[in-house]
N, C-alpha and C. Protein backbone atom coordinates (compact mmCIF):
# COMPACT_ATOMS: atom_id res chain seq x y z
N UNK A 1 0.81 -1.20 0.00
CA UNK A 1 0.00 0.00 0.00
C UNK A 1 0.86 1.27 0.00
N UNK A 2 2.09 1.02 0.55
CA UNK A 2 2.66 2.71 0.62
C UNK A 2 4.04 2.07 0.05
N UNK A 3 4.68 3.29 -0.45
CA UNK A 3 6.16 2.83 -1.40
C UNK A 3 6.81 3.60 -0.21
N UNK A 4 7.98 2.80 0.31
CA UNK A 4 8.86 3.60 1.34
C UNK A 4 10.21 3.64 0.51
N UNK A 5 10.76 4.60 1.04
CA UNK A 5 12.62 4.87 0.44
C UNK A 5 12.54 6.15 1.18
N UNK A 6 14.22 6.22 0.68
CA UNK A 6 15.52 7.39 1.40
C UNK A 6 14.41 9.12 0.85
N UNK A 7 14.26 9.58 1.26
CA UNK A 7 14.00 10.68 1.29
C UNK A 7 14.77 11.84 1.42
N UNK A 8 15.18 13.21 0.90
CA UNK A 8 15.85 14.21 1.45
C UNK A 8 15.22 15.06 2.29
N UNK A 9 16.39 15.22 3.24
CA UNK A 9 15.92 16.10 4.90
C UNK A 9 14.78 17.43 4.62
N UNK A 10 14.87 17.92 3.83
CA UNK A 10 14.03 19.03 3.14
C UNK A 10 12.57 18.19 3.00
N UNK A 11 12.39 17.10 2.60
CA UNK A 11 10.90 16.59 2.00
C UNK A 11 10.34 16.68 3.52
N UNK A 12 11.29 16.55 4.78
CA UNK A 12 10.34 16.05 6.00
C UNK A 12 9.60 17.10 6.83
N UNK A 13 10.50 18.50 5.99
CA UNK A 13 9.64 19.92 7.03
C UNK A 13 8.45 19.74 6.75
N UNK A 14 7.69 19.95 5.90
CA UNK A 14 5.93 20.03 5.77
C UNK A 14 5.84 19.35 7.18
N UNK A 15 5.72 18.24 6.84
CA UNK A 15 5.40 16.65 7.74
C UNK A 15 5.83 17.87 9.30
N UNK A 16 7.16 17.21 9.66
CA UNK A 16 7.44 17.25 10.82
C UNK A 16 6.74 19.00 11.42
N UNK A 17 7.11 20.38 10.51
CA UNK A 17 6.43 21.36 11.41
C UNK A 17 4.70 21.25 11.45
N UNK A 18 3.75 20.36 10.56
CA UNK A 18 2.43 20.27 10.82
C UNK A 18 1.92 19.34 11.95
N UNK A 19 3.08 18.51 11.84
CA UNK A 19 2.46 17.29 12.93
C UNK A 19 3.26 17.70 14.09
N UNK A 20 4.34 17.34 14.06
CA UNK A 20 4.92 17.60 15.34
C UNK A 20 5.69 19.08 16.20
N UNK A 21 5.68 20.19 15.20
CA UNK A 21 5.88 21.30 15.97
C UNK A 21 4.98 22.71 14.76
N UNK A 22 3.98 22.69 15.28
CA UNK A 22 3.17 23.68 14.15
C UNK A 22 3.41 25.00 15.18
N UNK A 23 3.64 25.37 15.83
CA UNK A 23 4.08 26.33 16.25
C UNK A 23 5.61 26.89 16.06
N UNK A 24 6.21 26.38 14.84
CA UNK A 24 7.32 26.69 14.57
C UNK A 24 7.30 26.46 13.08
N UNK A 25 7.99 27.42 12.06
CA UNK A 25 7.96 27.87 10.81
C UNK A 25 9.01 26.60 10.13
N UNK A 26 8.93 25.87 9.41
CA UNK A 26 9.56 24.71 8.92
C UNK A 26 11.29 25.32 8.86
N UNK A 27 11.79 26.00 8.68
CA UNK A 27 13.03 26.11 8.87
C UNK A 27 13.35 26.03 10.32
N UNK A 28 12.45 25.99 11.52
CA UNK A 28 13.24 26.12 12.90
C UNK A 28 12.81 24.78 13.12
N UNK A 29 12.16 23.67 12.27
CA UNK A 29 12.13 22.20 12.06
C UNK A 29 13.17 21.80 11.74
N UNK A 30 14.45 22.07 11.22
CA UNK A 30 15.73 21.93 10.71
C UNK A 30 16.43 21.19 12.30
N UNK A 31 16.77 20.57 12.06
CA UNK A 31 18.16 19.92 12.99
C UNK A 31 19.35 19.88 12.72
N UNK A 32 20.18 20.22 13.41
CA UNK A 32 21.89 19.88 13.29
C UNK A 32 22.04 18.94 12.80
N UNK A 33 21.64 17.82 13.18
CA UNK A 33 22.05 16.53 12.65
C UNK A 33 21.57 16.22 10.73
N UNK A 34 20.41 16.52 10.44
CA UNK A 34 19.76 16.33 9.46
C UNK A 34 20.84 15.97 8.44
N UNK A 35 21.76 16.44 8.21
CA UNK A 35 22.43 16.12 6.96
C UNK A 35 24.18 16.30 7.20
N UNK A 36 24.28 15.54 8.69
CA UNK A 36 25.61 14.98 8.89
C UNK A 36 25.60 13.47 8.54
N UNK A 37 26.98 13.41 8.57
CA UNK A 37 27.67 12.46 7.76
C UNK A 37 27.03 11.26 8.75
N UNK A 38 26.12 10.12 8.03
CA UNK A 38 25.48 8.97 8.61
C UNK A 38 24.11 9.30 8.64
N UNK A 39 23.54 10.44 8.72
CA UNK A 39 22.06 10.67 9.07
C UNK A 39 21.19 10.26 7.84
N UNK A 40 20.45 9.99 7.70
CA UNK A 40 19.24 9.57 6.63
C UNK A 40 17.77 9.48 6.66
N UNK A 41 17.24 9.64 5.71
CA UNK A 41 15.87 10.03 6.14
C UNK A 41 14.78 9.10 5.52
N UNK A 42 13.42 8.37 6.13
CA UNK A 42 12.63 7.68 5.62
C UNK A 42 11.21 7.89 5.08
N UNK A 43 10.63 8.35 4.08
CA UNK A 43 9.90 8.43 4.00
C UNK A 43 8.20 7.49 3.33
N UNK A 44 7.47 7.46 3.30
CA UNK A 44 6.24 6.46 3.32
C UNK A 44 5.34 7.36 1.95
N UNK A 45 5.25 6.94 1.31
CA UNK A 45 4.13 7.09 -0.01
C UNK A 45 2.94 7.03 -0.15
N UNK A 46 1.90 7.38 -0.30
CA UNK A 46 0.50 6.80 -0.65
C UNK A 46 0.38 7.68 -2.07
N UNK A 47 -0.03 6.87 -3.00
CA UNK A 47 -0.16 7.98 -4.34
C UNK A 47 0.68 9.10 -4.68
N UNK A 48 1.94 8.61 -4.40
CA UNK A 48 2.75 9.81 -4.68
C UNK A 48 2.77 10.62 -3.17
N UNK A 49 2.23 10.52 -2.67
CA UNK A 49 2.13 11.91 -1.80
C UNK A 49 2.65 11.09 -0.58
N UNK A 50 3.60 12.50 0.32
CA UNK A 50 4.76 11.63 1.27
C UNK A 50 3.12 11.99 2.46
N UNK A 51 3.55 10.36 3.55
CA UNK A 51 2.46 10.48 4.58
C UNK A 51 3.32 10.31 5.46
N UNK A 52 4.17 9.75 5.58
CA UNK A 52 5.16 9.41 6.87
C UNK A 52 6.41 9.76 6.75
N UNK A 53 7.20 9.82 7.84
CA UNK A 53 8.60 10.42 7.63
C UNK A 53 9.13 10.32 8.77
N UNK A 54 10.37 9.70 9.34
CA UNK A 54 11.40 9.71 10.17
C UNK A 54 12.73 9.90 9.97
N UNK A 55 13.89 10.26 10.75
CA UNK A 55 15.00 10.76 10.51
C UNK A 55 15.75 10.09 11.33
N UNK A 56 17.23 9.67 10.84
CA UNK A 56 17.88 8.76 11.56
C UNK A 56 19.42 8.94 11.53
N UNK A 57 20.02 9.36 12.86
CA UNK A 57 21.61 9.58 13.11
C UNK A 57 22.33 8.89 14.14
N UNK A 58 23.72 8.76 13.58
CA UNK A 58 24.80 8.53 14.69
C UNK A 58 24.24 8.84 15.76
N UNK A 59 24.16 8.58 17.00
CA UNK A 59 24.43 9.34 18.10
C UNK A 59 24.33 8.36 18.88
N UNK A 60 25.33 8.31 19.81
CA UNK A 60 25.76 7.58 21.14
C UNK A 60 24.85 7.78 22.21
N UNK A 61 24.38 7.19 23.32
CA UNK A 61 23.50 7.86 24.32
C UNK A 61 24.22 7.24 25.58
N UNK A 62 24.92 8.06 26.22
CA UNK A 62 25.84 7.63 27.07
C UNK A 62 25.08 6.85 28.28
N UNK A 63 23.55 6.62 28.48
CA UNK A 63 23.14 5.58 29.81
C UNK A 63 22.73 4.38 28.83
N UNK A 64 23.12 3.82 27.60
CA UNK A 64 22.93 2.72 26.87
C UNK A 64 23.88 1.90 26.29
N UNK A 65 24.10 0.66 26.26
CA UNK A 65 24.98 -0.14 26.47
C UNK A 65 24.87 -0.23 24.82
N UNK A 66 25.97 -1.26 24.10
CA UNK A 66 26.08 -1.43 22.83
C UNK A 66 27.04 -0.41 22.08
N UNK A 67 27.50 -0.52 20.83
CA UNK A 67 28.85 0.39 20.65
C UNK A 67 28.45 0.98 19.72
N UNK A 68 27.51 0.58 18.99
CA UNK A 68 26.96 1.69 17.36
C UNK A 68 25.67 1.76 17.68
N UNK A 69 24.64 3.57 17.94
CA UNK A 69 24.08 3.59 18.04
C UNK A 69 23.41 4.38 17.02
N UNK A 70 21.96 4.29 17.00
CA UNK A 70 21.55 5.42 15.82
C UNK A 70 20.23 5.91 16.66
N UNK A 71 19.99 6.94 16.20
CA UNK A 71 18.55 7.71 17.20
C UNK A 71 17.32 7.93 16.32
N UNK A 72 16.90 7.33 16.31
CA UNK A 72 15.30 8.13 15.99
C UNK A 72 14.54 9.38 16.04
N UNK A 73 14.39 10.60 15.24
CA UNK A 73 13.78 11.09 15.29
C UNK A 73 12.79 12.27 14.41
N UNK A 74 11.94 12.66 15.20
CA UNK A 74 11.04 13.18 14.27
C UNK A 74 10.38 12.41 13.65
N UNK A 75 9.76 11.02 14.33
CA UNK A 75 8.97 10.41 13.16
C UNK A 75 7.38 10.91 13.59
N UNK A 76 6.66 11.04 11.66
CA UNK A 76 5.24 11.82 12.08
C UNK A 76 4.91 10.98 10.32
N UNK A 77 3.02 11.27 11.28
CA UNK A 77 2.33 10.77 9.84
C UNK A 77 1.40 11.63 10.25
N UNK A 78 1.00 11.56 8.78
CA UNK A 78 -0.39 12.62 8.29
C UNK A 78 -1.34 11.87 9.43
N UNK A 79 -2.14 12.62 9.74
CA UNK A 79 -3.36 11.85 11.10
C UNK A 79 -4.52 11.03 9.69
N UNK A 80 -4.71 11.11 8.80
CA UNK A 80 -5.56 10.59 7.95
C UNK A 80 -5.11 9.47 7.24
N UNK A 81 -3.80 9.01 7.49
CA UNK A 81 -3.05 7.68 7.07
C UNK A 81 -1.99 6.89 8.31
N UNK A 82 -2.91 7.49 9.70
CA UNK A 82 -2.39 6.60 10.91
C UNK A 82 -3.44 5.34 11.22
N UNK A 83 -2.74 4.56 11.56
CA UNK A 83 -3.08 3.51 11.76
C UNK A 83 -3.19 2.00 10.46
N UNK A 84 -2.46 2.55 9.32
CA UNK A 84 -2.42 2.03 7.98
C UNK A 84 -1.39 1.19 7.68
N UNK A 85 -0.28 1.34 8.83
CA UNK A 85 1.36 0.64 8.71
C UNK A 85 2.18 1.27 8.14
N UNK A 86 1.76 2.86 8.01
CA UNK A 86 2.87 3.65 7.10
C UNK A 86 3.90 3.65 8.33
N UNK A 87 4.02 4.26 9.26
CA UNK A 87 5.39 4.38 10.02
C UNK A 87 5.69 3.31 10.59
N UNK A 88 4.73 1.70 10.34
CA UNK A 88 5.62 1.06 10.93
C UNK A 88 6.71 0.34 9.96
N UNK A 89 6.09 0.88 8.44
CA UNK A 89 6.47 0.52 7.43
C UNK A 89 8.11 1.19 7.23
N UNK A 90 7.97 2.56 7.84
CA UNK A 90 9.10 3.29 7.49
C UNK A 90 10.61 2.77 8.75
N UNK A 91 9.69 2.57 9.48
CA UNK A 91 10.62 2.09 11.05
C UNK A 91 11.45 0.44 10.47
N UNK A 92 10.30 -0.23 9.70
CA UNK A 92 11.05 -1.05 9.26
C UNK A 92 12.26 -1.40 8.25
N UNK A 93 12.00 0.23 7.67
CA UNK A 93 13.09 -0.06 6.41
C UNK A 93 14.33 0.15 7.11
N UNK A 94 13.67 1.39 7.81
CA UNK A 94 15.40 1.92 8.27
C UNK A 94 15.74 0.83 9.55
N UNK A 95 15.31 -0.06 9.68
CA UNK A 95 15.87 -1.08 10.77
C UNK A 95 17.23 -1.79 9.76
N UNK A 96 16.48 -2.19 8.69
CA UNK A 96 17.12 -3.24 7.74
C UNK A 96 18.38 -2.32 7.37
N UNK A 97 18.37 -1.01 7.42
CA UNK A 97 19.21 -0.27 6.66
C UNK A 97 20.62 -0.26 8.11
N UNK A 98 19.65 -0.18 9.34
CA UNK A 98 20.77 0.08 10.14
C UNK A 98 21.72 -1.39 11.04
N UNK A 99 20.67 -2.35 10.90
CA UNK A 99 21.55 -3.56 10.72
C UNK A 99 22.51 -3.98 9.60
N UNK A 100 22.31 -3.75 8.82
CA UNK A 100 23.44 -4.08 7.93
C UNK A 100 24.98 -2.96 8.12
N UNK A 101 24.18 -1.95 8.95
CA UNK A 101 25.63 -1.08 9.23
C UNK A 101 26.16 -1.48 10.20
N UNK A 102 25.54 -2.61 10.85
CA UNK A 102 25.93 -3.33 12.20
C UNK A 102 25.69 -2.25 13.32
N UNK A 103 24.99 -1.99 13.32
CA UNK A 103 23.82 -0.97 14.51
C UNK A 103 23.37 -1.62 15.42
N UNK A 104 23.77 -1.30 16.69
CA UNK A 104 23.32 -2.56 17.89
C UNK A 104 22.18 -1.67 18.83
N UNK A 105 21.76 -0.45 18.94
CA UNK A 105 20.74 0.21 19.26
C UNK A 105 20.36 1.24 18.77
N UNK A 106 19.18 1.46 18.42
CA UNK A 106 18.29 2.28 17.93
C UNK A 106 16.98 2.79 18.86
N UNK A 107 17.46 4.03 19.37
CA UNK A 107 16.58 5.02 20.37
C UNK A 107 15.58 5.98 19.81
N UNK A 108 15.68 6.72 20.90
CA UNK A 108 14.77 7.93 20.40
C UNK A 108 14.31 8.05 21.81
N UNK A 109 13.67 9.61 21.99
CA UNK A 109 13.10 10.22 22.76
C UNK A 109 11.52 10.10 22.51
N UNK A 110 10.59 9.84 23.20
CA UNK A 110 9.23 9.72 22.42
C UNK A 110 8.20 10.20 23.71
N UNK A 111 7.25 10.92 22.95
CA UNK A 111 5.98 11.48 23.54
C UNK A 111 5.71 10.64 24.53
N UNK A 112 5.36 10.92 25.50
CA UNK A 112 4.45 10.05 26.35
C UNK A 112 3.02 8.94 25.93
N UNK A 113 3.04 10.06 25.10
CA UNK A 113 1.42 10.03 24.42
C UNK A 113 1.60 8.53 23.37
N UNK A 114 2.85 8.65 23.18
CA UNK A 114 3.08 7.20 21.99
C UNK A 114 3.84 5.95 21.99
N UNK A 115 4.22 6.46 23.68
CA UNK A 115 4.93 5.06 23.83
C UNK A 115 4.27 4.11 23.97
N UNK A 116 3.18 3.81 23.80
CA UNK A 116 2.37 2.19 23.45
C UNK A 116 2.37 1.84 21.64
N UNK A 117 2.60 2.94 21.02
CA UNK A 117 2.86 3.25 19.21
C UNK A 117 4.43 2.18 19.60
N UNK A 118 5.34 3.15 20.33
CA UNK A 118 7.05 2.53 20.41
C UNK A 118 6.64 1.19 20.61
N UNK A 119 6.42 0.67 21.46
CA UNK A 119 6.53 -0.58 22.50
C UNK A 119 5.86 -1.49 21.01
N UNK A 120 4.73 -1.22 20.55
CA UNK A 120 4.40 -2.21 19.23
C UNK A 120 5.63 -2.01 18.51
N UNK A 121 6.62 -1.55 18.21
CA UNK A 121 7.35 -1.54 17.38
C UNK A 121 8.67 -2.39 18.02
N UNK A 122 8.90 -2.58 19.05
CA UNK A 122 9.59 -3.60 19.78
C UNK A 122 10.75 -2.56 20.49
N UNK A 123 10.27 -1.14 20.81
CA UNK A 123 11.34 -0.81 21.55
C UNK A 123 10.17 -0.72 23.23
N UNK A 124 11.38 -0.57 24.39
CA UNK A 124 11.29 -0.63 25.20
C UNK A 124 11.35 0.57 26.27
N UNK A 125 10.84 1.32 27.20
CA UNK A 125 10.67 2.63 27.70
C UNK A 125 12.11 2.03 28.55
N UNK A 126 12.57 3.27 29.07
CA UNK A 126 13.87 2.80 30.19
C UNK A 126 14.08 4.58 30.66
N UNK A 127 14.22 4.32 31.72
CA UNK A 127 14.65 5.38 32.66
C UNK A 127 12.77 6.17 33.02
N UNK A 128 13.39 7.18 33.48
CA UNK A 128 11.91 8.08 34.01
C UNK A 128 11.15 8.72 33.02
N UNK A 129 10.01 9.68 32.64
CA UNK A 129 9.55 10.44 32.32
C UNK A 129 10.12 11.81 32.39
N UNK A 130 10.33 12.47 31.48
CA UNK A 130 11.31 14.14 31.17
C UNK A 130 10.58 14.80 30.41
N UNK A 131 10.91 16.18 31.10
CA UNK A 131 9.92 17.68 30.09
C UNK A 131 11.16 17.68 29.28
N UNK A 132 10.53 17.98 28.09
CA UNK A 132 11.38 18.52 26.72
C UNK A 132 10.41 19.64 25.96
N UNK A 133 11.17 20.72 27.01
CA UNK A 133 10.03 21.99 26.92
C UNK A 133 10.23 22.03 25.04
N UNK A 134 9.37 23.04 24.53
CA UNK A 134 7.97 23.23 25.15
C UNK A 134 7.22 22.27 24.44
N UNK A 135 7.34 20.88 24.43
CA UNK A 135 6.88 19.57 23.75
C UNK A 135 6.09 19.14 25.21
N UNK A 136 6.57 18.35 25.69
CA UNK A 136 6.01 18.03 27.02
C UNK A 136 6.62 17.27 27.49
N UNK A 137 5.91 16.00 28.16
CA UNK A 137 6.67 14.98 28.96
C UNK A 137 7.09 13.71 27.63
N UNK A 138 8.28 13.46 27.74
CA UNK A 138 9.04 12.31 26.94
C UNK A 138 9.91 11.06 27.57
N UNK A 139 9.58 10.29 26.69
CA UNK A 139 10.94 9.00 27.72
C UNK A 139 11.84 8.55 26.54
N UNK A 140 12.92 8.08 27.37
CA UNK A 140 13.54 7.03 26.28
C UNK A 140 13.36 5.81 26.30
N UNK A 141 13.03 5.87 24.94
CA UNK A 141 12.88 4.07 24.30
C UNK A 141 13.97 3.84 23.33
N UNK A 142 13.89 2.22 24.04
CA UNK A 142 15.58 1.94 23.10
C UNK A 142 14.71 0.27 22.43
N UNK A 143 15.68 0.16 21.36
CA UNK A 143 15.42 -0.47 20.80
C UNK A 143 16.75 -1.39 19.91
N UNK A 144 16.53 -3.03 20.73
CA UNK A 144 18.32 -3.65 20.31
C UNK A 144 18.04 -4.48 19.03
N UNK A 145 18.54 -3.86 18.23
CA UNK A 145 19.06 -4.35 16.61
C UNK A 145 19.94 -5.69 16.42
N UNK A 146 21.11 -5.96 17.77
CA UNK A 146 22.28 -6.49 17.52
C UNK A 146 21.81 -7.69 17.85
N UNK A 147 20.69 -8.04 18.21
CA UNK A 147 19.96 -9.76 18.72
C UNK A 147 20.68 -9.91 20.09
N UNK A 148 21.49 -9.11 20.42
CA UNK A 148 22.18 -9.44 21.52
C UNK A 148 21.61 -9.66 22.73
């Protein structure tokens, strides 16, 4: 139902400032990371038109065990193509993409509101609940790639 592939960091502002920060003008949607060396981006199709989108980088998280990590973030879907398997569709590509780089955890910071969304996807909440003004309360979920 949806065609997923590599996307450029630019296709994900619409997406990410409507869904996840509409109080901010798609350029202050921009991240540092977006287009350093390792980062990549996933996006989900329906008729041509992008519905899903996540972003994915290097980054170490110093309370998590394992030696190559990659982070999750910014993943968002149109609210009119949730619940369809587009992001779990997109979560899955970039799994395949980051095992083969030999990626032994894959995190992310996630809403409160969606960590039962995470947990179907096979990551796991760990540590407490945190404000990540002006978003709200977030946890980390990790998620082990390495079968280890």
């Amino acid at each position: 139902m949806f065609e997923v592939r590599y996307i450029h960091s630019r296709e994900t502002l619409p997406i990410r400032q409507k869904i996840l920060r509409p109080y901010q003008s798609q350029e202050a949607c921009l991240y540092d990371t977006d287009d350093a060396e390792g980062s990549f981006h996933v996006g989900a199709f329906h008729d041509m038109k992008l519905v899903s989108i996540a972003s994915f980088c290097p980054w170490q998280h110093e309370e998590l065990e394992g030696t190559f990590h990659y982070r999750l973030r910014a993943m968002a879907t149109l609210p009119e193509y949730r619940r369809m398997g587009a992001g779990k569709q997109v979560v899955q590509y970039a799994e395949e993409i980051l095992r083969e780089k030999g990626v032994d955890i894959l995190w992310c910071q996630g809403r409160t509101s969606v960590t039962g969304y995470y947990e179907r996807l096979g990551f796991l909440p760990q540590g407490d609940v945190f404000d990540y003004p002006p978003i709200g309360p977030h946890i980390l979920l990790v998620k082990n790639l390495s079968g280890r």
